[in-house]
Protein backbone atom coordinates (compact mmCIF):
# COMPACT_ATOMS: atom_id res chain seq x y z
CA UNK A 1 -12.51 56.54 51.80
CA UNK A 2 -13.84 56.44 55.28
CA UNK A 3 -11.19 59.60 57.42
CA UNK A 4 -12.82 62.31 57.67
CA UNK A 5 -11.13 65.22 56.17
CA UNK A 6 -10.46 67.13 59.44
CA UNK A 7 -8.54 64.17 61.08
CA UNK A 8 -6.45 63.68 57.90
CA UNK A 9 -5.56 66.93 57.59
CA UNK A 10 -4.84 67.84 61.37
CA UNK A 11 -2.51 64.24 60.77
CA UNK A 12 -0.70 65.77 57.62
CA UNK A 13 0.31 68.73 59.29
CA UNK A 14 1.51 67.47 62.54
CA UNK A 15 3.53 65.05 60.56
CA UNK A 16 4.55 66.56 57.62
CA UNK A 17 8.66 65.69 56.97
CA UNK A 18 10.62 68.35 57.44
CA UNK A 19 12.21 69.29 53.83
CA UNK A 20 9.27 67.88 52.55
CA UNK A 21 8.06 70.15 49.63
CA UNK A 22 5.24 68.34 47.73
CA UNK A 23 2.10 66.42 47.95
CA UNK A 24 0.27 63.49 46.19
CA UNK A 25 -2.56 62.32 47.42
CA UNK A 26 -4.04 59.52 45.42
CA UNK A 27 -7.52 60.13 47.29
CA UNK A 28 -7.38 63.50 45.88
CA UNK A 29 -5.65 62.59 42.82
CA UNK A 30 -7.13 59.69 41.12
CA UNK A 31 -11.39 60.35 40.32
CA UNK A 32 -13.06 58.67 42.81
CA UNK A 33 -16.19 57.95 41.21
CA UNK A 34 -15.33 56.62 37.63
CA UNK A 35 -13.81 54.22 36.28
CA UNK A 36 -10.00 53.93 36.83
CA UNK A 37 -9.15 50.81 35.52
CA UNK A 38 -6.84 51.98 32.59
CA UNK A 39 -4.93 53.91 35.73
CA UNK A 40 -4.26 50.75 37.44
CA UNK A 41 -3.95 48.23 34.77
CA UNK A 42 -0.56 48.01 35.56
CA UNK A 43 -0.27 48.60 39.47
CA UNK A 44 3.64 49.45 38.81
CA UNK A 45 3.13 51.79 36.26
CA UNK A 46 0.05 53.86 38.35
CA UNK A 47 0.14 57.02 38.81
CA UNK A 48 0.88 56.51 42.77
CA UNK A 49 3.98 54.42 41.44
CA UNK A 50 4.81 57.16 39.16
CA UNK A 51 4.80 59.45 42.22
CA UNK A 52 6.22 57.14 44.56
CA UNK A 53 9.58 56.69 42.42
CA UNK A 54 9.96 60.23 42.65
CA UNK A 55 9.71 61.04 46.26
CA UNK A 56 11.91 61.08 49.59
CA UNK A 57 9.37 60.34 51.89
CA UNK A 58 5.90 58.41 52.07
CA UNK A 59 3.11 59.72 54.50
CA UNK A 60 0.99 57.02 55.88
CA UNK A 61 -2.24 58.70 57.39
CA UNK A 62 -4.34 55.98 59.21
CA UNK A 63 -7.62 56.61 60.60
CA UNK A 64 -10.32 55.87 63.40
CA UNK A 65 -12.78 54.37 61.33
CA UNK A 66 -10.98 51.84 59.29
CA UNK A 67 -7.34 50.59 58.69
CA UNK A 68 -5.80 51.95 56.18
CA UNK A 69 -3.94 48.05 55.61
CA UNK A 70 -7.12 46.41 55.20
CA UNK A 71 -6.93 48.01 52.02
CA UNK A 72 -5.10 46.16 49.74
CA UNK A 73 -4.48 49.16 47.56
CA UNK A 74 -2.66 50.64 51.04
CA UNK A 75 -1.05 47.83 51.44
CA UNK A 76 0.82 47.47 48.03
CA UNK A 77 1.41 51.19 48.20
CA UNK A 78 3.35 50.26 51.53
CA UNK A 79 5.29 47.04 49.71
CA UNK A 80 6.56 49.70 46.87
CA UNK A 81 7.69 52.17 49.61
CA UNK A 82 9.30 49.77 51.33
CA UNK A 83 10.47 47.97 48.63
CA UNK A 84 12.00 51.54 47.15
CA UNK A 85 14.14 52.06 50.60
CA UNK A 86 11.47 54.94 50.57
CA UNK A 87 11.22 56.94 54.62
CA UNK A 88 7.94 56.05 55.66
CA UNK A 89 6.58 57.92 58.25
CA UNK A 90 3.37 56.71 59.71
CA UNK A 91 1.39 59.86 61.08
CA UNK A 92 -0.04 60.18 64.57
CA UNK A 93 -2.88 62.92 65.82
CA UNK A 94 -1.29 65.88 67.28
């Protein structure tokens, strides 16, 4: 996790979807410093899939420092999205 917090959260805002109500962050969500392998066993049944199935809208937040689709967890998490007919909105800086 390389954004700082500022940019991703000035991002968020300025592109949050109208009638959006909710929020899952999975860099928030999921412990960062442990081991989440029992999470992920099963990259369908995660708990970003979980929330995915379960939303309207996905909220791509790339950064300066790194992209986010060199990432192959990003990447997937774009395929399901996609894959779901989910909107995907791919945030900008205000």
């Amino acid at each position: 996790w390389q954004e700082g917090i500022f940019e991703f959260l000035d991002k968020v805002l300025h592109n949050w979807p109208r009638g959006g109500r909710h929020v899952y962050c999975c860099m928030l969500s999921n412990p960062q410093n442990l081991s989440i392998c029992h999470m992920i066993k099963s990259p369908s049944d995660s708990p970003f899939a979980h929330a995915l199935r379960a939303s309207r809208y996905v909220l791509a937040v790339p950064n300066l420092s790194v992209s986010i689709y060199t990432r192959v967890w990003c990447v997937y998490e774009a395929y399901l999205a996609y894959s779901q007919c989910k909107v995907i909105i791919v945030a900008s800086a205000p």
